[in-house]
C-alpha atoms as a PDB file:
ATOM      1  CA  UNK A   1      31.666   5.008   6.661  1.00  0.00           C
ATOM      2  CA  UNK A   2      32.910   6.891   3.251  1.00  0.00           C
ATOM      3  CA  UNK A   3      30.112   5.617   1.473  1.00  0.00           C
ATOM      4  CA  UNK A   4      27.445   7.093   4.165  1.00  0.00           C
ATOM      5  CA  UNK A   5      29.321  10.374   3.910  1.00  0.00           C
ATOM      6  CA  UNK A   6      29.181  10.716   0.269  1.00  0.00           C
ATOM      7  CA  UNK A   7      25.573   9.662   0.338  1.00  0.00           C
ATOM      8  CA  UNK A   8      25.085  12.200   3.071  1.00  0.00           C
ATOM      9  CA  UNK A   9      26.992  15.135   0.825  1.00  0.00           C
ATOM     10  CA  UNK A  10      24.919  14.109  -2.461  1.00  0.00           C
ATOM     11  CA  UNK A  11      21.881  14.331  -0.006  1.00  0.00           C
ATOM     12  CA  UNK A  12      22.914  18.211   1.243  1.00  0.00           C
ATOM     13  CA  UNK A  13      23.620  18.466  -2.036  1.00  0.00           C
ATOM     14  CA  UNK A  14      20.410  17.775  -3.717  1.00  0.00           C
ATOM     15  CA  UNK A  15      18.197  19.629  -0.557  1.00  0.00           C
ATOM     16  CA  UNK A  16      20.164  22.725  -1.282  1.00  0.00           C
ATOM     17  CA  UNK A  17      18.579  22.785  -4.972  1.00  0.00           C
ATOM     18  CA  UNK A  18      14.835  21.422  -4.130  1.00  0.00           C
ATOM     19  CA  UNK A  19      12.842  24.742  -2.765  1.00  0.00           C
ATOM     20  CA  UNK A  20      10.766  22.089  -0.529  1.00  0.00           C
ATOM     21  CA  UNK A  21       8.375  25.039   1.114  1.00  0.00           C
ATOM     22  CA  UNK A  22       4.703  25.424   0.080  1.00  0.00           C
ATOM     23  CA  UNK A  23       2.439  23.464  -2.288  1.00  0.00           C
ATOM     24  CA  UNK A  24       4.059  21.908  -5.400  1.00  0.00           C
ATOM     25  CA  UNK A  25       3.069  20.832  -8.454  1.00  0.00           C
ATOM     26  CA  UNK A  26       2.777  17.239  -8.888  1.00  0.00           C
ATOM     27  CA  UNK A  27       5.370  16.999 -11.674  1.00  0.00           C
ATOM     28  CA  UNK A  28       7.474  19.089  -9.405  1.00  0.00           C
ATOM     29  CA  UNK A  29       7.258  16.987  -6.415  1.00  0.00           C
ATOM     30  CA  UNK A  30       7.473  13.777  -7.641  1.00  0.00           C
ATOM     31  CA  UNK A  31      11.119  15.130  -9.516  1.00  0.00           C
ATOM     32  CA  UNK A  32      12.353  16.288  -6.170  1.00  0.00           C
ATOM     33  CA  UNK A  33      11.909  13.332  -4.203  1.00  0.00           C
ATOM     34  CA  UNK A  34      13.521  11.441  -7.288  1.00  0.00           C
ATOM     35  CA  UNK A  35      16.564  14.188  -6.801  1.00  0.00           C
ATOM     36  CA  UNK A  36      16.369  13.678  -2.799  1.00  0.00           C
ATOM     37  CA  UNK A  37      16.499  10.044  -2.758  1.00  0.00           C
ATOM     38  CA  UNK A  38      20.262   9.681  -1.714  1.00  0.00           C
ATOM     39  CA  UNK A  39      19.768   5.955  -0.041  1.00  0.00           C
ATOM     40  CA  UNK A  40      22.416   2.792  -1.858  1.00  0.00           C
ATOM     41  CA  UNK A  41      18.930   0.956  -2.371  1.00  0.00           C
ATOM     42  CA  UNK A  42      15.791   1.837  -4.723  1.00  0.00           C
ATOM     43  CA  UNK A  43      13.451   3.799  -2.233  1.00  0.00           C
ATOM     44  CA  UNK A  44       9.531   3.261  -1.635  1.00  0.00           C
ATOM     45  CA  UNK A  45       7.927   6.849  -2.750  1.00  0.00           C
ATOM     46  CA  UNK A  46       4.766   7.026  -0.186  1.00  0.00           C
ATOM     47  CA  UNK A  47       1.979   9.447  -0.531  1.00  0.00           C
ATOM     48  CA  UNK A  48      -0.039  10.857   2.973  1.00  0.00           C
ATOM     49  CA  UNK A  49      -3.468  12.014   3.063  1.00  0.00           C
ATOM     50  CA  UNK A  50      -5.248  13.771   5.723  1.00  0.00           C
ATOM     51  CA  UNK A  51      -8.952  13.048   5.176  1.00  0.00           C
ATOM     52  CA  UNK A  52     -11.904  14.881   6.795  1.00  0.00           C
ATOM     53  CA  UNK A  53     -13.304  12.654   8.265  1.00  0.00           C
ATOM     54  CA  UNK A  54     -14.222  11.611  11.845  1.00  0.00           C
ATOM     55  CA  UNK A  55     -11.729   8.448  12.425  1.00  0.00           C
ATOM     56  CA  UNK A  56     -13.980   7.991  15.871  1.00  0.00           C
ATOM     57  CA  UNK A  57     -16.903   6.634  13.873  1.00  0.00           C
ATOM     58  CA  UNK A  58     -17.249   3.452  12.264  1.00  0.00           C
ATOM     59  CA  UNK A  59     -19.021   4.625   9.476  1.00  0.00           C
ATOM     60  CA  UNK A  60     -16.538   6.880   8.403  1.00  0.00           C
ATOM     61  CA  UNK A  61     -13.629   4.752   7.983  1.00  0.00           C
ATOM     62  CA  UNK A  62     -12.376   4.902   4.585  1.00  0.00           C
ATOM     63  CA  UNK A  63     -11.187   1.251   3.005  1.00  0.00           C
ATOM     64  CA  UNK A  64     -10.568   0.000  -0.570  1.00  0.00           C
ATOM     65  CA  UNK A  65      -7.923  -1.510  -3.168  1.00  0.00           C
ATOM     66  CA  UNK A  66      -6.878  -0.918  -6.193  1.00  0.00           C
ATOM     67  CA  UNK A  67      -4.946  -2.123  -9.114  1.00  0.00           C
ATOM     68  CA  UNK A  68      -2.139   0.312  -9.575  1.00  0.00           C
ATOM     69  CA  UNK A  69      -1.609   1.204 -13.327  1.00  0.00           C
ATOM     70  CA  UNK A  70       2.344   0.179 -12.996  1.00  0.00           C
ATOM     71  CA  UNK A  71       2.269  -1.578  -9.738  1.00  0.00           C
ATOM     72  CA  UNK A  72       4.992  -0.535  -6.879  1.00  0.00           C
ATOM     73  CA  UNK A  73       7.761  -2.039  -8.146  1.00  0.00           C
ATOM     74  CA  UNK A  74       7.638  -5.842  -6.202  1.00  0.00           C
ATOM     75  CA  UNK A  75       7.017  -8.726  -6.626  1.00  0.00           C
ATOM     76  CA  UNK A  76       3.804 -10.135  -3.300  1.00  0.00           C
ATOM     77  CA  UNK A  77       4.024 -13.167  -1.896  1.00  0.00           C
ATOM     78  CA  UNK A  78       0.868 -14.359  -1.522  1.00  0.00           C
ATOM     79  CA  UNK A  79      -0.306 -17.139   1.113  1.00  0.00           C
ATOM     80  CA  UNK A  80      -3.753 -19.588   0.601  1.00  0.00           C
ATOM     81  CA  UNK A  81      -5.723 -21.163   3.419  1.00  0.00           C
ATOM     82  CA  UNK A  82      -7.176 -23.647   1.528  1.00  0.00           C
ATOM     83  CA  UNK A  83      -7.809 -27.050   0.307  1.00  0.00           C
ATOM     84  CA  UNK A  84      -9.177 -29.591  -1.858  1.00  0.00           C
ATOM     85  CA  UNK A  85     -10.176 -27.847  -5.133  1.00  0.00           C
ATOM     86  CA  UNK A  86      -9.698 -24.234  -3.819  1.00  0.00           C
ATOM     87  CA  UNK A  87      -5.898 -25.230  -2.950  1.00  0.00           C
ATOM     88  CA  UNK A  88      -5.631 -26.428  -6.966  1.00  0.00           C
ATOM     89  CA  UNK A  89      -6.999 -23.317  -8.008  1.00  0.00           C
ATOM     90  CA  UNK A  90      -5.010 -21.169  -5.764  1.00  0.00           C
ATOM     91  CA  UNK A  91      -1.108 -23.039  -6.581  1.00  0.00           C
ATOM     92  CA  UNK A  92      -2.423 -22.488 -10.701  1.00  0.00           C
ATOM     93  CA  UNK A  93      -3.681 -19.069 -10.225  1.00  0.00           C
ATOM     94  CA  UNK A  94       0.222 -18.371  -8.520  1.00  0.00           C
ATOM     95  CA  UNK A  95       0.052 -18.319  -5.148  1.00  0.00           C
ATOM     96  CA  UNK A  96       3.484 -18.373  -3.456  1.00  0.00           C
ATOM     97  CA  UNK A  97       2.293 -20.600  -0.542  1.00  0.00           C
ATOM     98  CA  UNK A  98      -0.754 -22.312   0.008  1.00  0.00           C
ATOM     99  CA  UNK A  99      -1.981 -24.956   2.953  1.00  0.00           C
ATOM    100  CA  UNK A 100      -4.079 -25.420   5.761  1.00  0.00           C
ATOM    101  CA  UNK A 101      -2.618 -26.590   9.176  1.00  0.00           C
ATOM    102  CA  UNK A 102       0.917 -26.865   8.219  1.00  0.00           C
ATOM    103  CA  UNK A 103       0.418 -23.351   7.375  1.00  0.00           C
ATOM    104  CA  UNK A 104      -0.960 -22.194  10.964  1.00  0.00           C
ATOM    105  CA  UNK A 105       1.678 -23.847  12.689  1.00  0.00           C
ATOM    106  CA  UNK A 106       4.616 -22.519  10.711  1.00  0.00           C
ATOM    107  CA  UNK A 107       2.925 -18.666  11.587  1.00  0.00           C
ATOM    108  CA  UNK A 108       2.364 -19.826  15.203  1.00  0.00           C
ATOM    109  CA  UNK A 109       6.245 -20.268  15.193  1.00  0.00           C
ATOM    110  CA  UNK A 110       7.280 -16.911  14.192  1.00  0.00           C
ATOM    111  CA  UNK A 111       7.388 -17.271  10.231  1.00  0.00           C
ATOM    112  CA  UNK A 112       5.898 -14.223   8.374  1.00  0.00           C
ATOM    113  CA  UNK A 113       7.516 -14.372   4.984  1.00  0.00           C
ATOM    114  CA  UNK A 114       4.604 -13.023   3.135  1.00  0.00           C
ATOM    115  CA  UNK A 115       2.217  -9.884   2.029  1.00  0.00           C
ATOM    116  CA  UNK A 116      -0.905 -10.801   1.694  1.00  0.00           C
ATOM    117  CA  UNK A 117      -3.339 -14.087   3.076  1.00  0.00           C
ATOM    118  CA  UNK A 118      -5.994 -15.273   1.250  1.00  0.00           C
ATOM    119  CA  UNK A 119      -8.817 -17.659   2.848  1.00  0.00           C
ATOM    120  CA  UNK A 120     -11.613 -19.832   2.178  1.00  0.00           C
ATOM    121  CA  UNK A 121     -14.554 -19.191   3.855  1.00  0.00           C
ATOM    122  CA  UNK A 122     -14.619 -22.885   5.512  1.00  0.00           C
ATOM    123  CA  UNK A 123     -10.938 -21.850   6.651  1.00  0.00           C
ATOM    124  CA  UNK A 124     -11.523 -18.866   8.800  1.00  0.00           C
ATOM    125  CA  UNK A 125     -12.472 -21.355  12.073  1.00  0.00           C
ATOM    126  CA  UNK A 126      -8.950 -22.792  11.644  1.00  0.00           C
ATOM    127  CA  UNK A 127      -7.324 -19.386  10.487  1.00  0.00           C
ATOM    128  CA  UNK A 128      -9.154 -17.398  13.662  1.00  0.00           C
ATOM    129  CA  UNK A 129      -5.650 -19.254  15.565  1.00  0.00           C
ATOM    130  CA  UNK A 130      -3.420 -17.083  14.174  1.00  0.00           C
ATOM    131  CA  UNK A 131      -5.703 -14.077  14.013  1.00  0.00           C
ATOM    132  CA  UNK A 132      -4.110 -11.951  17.018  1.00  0.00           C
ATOM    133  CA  UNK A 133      -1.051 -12.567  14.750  1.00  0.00           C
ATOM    134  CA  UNK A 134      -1.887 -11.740  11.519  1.00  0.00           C
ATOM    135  CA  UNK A 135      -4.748  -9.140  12.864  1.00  0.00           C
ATOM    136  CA  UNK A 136      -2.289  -6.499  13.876  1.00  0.00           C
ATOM    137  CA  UNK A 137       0.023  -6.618  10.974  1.00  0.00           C
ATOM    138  CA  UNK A 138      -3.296  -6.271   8.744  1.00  0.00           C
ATOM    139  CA  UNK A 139      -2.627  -9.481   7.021  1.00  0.00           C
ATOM    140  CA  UNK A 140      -6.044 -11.572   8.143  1.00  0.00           C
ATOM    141  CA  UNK A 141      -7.810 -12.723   5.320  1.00  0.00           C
ATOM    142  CA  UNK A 142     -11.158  -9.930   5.708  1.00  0.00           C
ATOM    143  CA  UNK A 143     -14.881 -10.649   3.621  1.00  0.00           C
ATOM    144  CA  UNK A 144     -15.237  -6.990   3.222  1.00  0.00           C
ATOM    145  CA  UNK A 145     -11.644  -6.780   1.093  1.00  0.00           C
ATOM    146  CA  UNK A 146     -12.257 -10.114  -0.914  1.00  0.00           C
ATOM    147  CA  UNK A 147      -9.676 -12.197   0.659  1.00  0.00           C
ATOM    148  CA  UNK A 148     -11.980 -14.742   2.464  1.00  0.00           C
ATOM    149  CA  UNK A 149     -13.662 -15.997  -1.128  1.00  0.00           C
ATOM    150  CA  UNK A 150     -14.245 -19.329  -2.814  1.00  0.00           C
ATOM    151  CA  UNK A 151     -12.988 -17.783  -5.939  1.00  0.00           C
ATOM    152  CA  UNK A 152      -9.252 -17.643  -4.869  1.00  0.00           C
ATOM    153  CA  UNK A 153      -7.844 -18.066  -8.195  1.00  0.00           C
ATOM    154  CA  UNK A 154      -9.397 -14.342  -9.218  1.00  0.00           C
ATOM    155  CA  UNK A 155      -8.232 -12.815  -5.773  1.00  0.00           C
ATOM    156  CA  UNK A 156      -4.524 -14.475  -6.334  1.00  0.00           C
ATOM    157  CA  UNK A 157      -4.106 -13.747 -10.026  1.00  0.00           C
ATOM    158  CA  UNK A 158      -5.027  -9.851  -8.790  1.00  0.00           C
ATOM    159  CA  UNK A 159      -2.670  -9.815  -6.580  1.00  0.00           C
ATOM    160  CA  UNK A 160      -0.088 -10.659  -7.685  1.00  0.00           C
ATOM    161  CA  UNK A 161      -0.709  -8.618 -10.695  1.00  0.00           C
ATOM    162  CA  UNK A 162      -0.374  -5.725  -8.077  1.00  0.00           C
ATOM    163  CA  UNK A 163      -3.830  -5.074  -6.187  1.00  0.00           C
ATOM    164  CA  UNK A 164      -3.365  -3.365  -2.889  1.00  0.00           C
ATOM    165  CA  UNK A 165      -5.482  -2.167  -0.396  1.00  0.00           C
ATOM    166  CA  UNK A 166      -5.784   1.187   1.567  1.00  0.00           C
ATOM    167  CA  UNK A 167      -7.375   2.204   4.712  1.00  0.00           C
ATOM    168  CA  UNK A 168      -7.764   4.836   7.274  1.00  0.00           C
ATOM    169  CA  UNK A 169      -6.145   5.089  10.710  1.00  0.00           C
ATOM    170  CA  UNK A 170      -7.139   6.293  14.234  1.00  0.00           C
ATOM    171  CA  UNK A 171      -5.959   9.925  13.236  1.00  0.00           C
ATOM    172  CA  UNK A 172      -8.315   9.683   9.649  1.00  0.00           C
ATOM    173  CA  UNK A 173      -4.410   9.518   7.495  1.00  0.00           C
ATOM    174  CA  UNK A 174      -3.867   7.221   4.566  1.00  0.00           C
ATOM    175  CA  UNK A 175      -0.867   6.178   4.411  1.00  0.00           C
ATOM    176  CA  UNK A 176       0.213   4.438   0.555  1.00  0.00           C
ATOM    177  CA  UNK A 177       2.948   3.649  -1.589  1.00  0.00           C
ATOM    178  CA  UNK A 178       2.695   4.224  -4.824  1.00  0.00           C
ATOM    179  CA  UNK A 179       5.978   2.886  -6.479  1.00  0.00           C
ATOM    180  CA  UNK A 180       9.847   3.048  -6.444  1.00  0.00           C
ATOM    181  CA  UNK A 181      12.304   6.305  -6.645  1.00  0.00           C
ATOM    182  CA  UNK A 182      13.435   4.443  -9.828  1.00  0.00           C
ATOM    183  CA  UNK A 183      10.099   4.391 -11.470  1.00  0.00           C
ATOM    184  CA  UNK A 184       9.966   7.451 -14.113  1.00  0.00           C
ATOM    185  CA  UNK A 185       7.893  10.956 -12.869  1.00  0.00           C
ATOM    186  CA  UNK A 186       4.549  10.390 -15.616  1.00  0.00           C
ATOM    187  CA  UNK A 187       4.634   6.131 -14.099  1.00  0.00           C
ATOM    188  CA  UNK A 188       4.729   7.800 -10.484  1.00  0.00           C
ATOM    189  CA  UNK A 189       1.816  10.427 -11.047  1.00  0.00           C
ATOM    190  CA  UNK A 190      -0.084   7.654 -13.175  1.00  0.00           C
ATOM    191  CA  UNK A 191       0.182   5.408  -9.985  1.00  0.00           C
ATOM    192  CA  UNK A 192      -0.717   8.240  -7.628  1.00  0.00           C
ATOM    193  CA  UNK A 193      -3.371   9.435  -9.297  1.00  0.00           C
ATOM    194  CA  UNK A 194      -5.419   6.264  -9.607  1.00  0.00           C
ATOM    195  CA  UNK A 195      -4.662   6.057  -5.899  1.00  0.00           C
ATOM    196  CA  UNK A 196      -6.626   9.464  -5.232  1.00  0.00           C
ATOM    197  CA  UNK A 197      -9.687   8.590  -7.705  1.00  0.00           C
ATOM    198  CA  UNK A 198      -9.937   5.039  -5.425  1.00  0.00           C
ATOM    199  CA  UNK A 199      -9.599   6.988  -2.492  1.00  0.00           C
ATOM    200  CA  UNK A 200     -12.633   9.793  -3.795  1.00  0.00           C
ATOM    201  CA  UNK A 201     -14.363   6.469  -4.488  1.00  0.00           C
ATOM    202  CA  UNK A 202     -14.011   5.118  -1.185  1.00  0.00           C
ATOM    203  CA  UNK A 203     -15.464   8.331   0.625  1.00  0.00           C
ATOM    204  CA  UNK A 204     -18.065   7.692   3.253  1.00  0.00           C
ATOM    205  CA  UNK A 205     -21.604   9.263   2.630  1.00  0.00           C
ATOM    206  CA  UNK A 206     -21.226  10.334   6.359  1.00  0.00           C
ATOM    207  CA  UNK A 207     -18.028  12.387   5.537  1.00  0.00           C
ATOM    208  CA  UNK A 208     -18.855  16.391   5.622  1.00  0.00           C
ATOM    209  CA  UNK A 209     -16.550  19.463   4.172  1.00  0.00           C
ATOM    210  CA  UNK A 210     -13.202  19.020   2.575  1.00  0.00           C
ATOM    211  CA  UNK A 211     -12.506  15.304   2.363  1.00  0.00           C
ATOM    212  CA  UNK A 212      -8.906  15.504   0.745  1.00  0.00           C
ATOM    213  CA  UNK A 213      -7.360  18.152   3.172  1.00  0.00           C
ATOM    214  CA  UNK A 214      -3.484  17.673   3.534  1.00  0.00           C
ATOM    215  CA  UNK A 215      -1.172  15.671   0.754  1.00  0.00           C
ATOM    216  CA  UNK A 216       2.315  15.043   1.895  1.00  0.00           C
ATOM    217  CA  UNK A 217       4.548  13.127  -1.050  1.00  0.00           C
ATOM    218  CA  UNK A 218       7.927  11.196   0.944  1.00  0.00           C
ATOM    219  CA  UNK A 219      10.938   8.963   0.098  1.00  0.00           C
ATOM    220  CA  UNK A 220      11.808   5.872   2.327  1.00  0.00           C
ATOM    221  CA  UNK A 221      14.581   8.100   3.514  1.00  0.00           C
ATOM    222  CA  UNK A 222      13.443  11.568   2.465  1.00  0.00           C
ATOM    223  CA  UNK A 223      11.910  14.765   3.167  1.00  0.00           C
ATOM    224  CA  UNK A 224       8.154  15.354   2.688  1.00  0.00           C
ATOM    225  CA  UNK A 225       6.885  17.421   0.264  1.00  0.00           C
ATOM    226  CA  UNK A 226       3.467  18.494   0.173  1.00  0.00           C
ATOM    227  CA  UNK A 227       0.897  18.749  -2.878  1.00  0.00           C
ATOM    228  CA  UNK A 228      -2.481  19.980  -3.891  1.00  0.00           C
ATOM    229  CA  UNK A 229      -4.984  16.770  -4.441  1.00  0.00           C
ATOM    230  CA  UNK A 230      -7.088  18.745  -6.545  1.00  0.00           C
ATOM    231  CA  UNK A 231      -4.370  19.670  -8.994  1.00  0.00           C
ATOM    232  CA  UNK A 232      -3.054  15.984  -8.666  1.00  0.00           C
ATOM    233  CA  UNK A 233      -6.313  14.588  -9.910  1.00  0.00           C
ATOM    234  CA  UNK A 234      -6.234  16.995 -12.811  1.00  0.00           C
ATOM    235  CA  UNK A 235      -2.672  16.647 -13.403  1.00  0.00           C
END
Protein backbone atom coordinates (compact mmCIF):
# COMPACT_ATOMS: atom_id res chain seq x y z
CA UNK A 1 0.00 0.00 0.00
CA UNK A 2 3.11 2.54 0.79
CA UNK A 3 4.52 1.87 -2.40
CA UNK A 4 1.10 2.84 -4.37
CA UNK A 5 1.02 5.98 -2.25
CA UNK A 6 4.40 7.15 -3.02
CA UNK A 7 3.84 6.32 -6.64
CA UNK A 8 0.58 8.19 -6.36
CA UNK A 9 2.49 11.45 -4.61
CA UNK A 10 5.44 11.32 -7.34
CA UNK A 11 2.43 11.15 -9.84
CA UNK A 12 0.62 14.58 -8.21
CA UNK A 13 3.84 15.53 -8.09
CA UNK A 14 4.95 15.43 -11.61
CA UNK A 15 1.09 16.64 -13.01
CA UNK A 16 1.52 19.70 -10.90
CA UNK A 17 4.72 20.69 -13.12
CA UNK A 18 3.46 19.39 -16.77
CA UNK A 19 1.04 22.42 -18.13
CA UNK A 20 -0.94 19.45 -20.02
CA UNK A 21 -3.62 22.08 -21.76
CA UNK A 22 -3.45 22.91 -25.50
CA UNK A 23 -1.22 21.67 -28.35
CA UNK A 24 2.41 20.78 -27.49
CA UNK A 25 5.36 20.49 -29.12
CA UNK A 26 6.49 17.11 -29.85
CA UNK A 27 9.72 17.37 -27.84
CA UNK A 28 7.53 18.76 -25.16
CA UNK A 29 5.07 16.04 -25.04
CA UNK A 30 6.97 13.19 -25.38
CA UNK A 31 9.20 14.72 -22.02
CA UNK A 32 6.00 15.01 -20.08
CA UNK A 33 4.66 11.72 -20.46
CA UNK A 34 8.34 10.49 -19.64
CA UNK A 35 7.90 12.87 -16.29
CA UNK A 36 4.14 11.47 -15.81
CA UNK A 37 4.90 7.93 -16.04
CA UNK A 38 4.73 7.12 -12.21
CA UNK A 39 3.83 3.14 -12.76
CA UNK A 40 6.77 0.33 -10.82
CA UNK A 41 6.95 -1.14 -14.51
CA UNK A 42 8.39 0.44 -17.92
CA UNK A 43 5.12 1.91 -19.56
CA UNK A 44 3.88 1.48 -23.34
CA UNK A 45 3.86 5.32 -24.75
CA UNK A 46 0.74 5.08 -27.35
CA UNK A 47 -0.01 7.68 -29.90
CA UNK A 48 -4.06 8.36 -31.09
CA UNK A 49 -5.08 9.67 -34.31
CA UNK A 50 -8.35 10.87 -35.39
CA UNK A 51 -8.42 10.50 -39.19
CA UNK A 52 -10.95 12.09 -41.59
CA UNK A 53 -12.16 9.67 -42.92
CA UNK A 54 -15.54 7.89 -43.27
CA UNK A 55 -14.92 4.54 -41.05
CA UNK A 56 -18.57 3.44 -42.67
CA UNK A 57 -16.96 2.74 -46.03
CA UNK A 58 -14.81 0.04 -46.98
CA UNK A 59 -12.75 1.92 -49.10
CA UNK A 60 -11.71 4.21 -46.64
CA UNK A 61 -10.27 2.07 -44.09
CA UNK A 62 -6.80 2.92 -43.47
CA UNK A 63 -4.27 -0.33 -42.96
CA UNK A 64 -0.46 -0.77 -43.13
CA UNK A 65 2.87 -1.79 -41.17
CA UNK A 66 5.85 -0.59 -40.64
CA UNK A 67 9.28 -1.20 -39.40
CA UNK A 68 9.77 1.11 -36.49
CA UNK A 69 13.27 2.80 -36.57
CA UNK A 70 13.96 1.50 -32.75
CA UNK A 71 11.21 -0.95 -32.40
CA UNK A 72 8.80 -0.75 -29.11
CA UNK A 73 10.88 -2.08 -26.79
CA UNK A 74 9.81 -6.21 -26.94
CA UNK A 75 10.70 -8.88 -27.92
CA UNK A 76 7.18 -10.82 -30.60
CA UNK A 77 6.53 -14.11 -30.43
CA UNK A 78 5.79 -15.17 -33.57
CA UNK A 79 3.63 -18.40 -34.52
CA UNK A 80 3.95 -20.47 -38.23
CA UNK A 81 1.20 -22.53 -39.81
CA UNK A 82 3.25 -24.42 -41.82
CA UNK A 83 5.01 -27.41 -43.01
CA UNK A 84 7.35 -29.31 -45.00
CA UNK A 85 9.91 -26.81 -46.39
CA UNK A 86 7.98 -23.62 -45.32
CA UNK A 87 8.12 -25.01 -41.55
CA UNK A 88 12.27 -25.27 -42.14
CA UNK A 89 12.33 -21.93 -43.35
CA UNK A 90 10.13 -20.47 -40.78
CA UNK A 91 12.09 -22.33 -37.30
CA UNK A 92 15.65 -20.78 -39.28
CA UNK A 93 14.21 -17.49 -40.08
CA UNK A 94 13.21 -17.43 -35.88
CA UNK A 95 9.94 -18.14 -35.43
CA UNK A 96 9.02 -18.78 -31.77
CA UNK A 97 6.47 -21.54 -32.63
CA UNK A 98 5.70 -23.15 -35.68
CA UNK A 99 3.20 -26.32 -36.61
CA UNK A 100 0.20 -27.29 -38.20
CA UNK A 101 -2.53 -29.30 -36.27
CA UNK A 102 -0.85 -29.55 -33.01
CA UNK A 103 -0.89 -25.91 -33.30
CA UNK A 104 -4.84 -25.53 -33.88
CA UNK A 105 -5.61 -27.68 -31.15
CA UNK A 106 -3.42 -26.11 -28.50
CA UNK A 107 -5.41 -22.47 -29.61
CA UNK A 108 -8.74 -24.39 -29.62
CA UNK A 109 -7.86 -25.04 -25.87
CA UNK A 110 -7.41 -21.61 -24.70
CA UNK A 111 -3.52 -21.06 -25.35
CA UNK A 112 -2.69 -17.59 -26.84
CA UNK A 113 0.90 -17.05 -25.89
CA UNK A 114 1.80 -15.15 -28.93
CA UNK A 115 1.71 -11.71 -31.15
CA UNK A 116 1.61 -12.34 -34.36
CA UNK A 117 0.50 -15.71 -36.82
CA UNK A 118 1.96 -16.29 -39.87
CA UNK A 119 0.38 -18.81 -42.58
CA UNK A 120 0.92 -20.61 -45.66
CA UNK A 121 -1.40 -20.20 -48.16
CA UNK A 122 -2.21 -24.16 -48.30
CA UNK A 123 -2.79 -23.63 -44.39
CA UNK A 124 -5.60 -21.19 -44.27
CA UNK A 125 -8.39 -24.30 -44.85
CA UNK A 126 -6.96 -25.80 -41.63
CA UNK A 127 -6.26 -22.32 -39.91
CA UNK A 128 -10.09 -21.01 -40.92
CA UNK A 129 -10.81 -23.45 -37.33
CA UNK A 130 -9.49 -21.15 -35.18
CA UNK A 131 -10.44 -18.06 -37.14
CA UNK A 132 -13.45 -16.78 -34.82
CA UNK A 133 -10.53 -17.03 -32.30
CA UNK A 134 -7.79 -15.44 -33.63
CA UNK A 135 -10.20 -13.06 -35.92
CA UNK A 136 -11.24 -10.87 -33.06
CA UNK A 137 -7.98 -10.45 -31.34
CA UNK A 138 -6.58 -9.41 -34.96
CA UNK A 139 -4.12 -12.18 -34.94
CA UNK A 140 -5.43 -14.27 -38.29
CA UNK A 141 -2.83 -14.64 -40.65
CA UNK A 142 -4.47 -11.82 -43.57
CA UNK A 143 -3.07 -11.82 -47.66
CA UNK A 144 -3.53 -8.16 -47.71
CA UNK A 145 -0.82 -7.67 -44.57
CA UNK A 146 1.68 -10.42 -45.87
CA UNK A 147 1.14 -12.95 -43.27
CA UNK A 148 -0.51 -15.71 -45.45
CA UNK A 149 2.86 -16.01 -47.88
CA UNK A 150 5.07 -18.82 -49.09
CA UNK A 151 7.98 -16.68 -48.27
CA UNK A 152 7.67 -17.01 -44.41
CA UNK A 153 11.22 -16.74 -43.68
CA UNK A 154 11.10 -12.80 -45.01
CA UNK A 155 7.71 -12.17 -43.09
CA UNK A 156 9.34 -13.87 -39.73
CA UNK A 157 12.80 -12.34 -39.92
CA UNK A 158 10.60 -8.78 -40.20
CA UNK A 159 8.95 -9.39 -37.49
CA UNK A 160 10.71 -10.11 -35.25
CA UNK A 161 13.03 -7.40 -36.20
CA UNK A 162 9.97 -5.20 -35.11
CA UNK A 163 7.34 -4.80 -38.08
CA UNK A 164 3.91 -3.92 -36.85
CA UNK A 165 0.85 -3.21 -38.34
CA UNK A 166 -1.80 -0.38 -37.94
CA UNK A 167 -5.35 -0.02 -38.82
CA UNK A 168 -8.44 1.98 -38.47
CA UNK A 169 -11.45 1.34 -36.24
CA UNK A 170 -15.28 1.77 -36.45
CA UNK A 171 -14.86 5.45 -35.11
CA UNK A 172 -11.85 6.18 -38.09
CA UNK A 173 -8.97 6.28 -34.68
CA UNK A 174 -5.57 4.69 -34.91
CA UNK A 175 -4.60 3.54 -32.11
CA UNK A 176 -0.33 2.66 -31.93
CA UNK A 177 2.44 2.23 -29.73
CA UNK A 178 5.36 3.54 -30.51
CA UNK A 179 7.88 2.43 -27.73
CA UNK A 180 8.59 2.35 -23.92
CA UNK A 181 8.58 5.42 -21.23
CA UNK A 182 12.24 4.28 -20.89
CA UNK A 183 13.16 4.79 -24.46
CA UNK A 184 15.01 8.38 -24.76
CA UNK A 185 12.66 11.62 -26.21
CA UNK A 186 14.73 11.89 -30.03
CA UNK A 187 14.21 7.40 -30.10
CA UNK A 188 10.41 8.19 -29.18
CA UNK A 189 9.81 11.04 -31.87
CA UNK A 190 12.06 8.95 -34.40
CA UNK A 191 9.54 6.02 -33.78
CA UNK A 192 6.50 8.28 -33.95
CA UNK A 193 7.31 9.98 -36.73
CA UNK A 194 7.87 7.09 -39.11
CA UNK A 195 4.52 5.99 -37.71
CA UNK A 196 2.77 9.27 -39.17
CA UNK A 197 4.71 9.16 -42.70
CA UNK A 198 3.23 5.20 -42.89
CA UNK A 199 0.08 6.41 -41.83
CA UNK A 200 0.12 9.61 -44.75
CA UNK A 201 1.15 6.63 -46.90
CA UNK A 202 -1.66 4.55 -46.09
CA UNK A 203 -4.36 7.34 -46.86
CA UNK A 204 -7.26 6.27 -48.99
CA UNK A 205 -7.70 8.14 -52.41
CA UNK A 206 -11.42 8.31 -51.25
CA UNK A 207 -10.44 10.31 -48.06
CA UNK A 208 -11.54 14.23 -48.45
CA UNK A 209 -10.34 17.41 -46.15
CA UNK A 210 -8.05 17.15 -43.21
CA UNK A 211 -6.92 13.55 -42.94
CA UNK A 212 -4.69 13.90 -39.70
CA UNK A 213 -7.27 15.83 -37.48
CA UNK A 214 -6.74 15.06 -33.67
CA UNK A 215 -3.19 13.62 -32.11
CA UNK A 216 -3.45 12.54 -28.56
CA UNK A 217 0.22 11.22 -27.11
CA UNK A 218 -0.60 8.70 -23.63
CA UNK A 219 1.29 6.54 -21.07
CA UNK A 220 -0.01 2.98 -20.12
CA UNK A 221 -1.07 4.71 -16.97
CA UNK A 222 -1.03 8.39 -17.92
CA UNK A 223 -2.69 11.42 -18.97
CA UNK A 224 -3.11 12.32 -22.67
CA UNK A 225 -1.48 14.96 -24.15
CA UNK A 226 -2.31 16.22 -27.40
CA UNK A 227 0.04 17.32 -30.44
CA UNK A 228 0.07 18.94 -33.80
CA UNK A 229 0.78 16.09 -36.68
CA UNK A 230 1.95 18.61 -38.92
CA UNK A 231 4.64 19.91 -36.61
CA UNK A 232 5.38 16.18 -35.64
CA UNK A 233 6.21 15.30 -39.19
CA UNK A 234 8.49 18.30 -39.40
CA UNK A 235 9.84 17.89 -36.06
Amino acid sequence: MGHLMDRGKKYEKARSAVDLSGIKPVREGLKAIKELAYANFDESVDVDINLGIDASRGDQNVRGSILLPHGRGKDSKVLVFAKGEHADAAKKAGADYVGEQDLIEKIRGGWMDFDFAVATPDMMAAVGKVAKILGPRGLLPNKKLGTVTFDIGSMVSDLKKGRVFFKSDKQGLVHFSVGKESFEVEKLLENVKAFLKALVAAKPQAAKGVYLKKMTLTSTMGVGIELNPEEVLKA
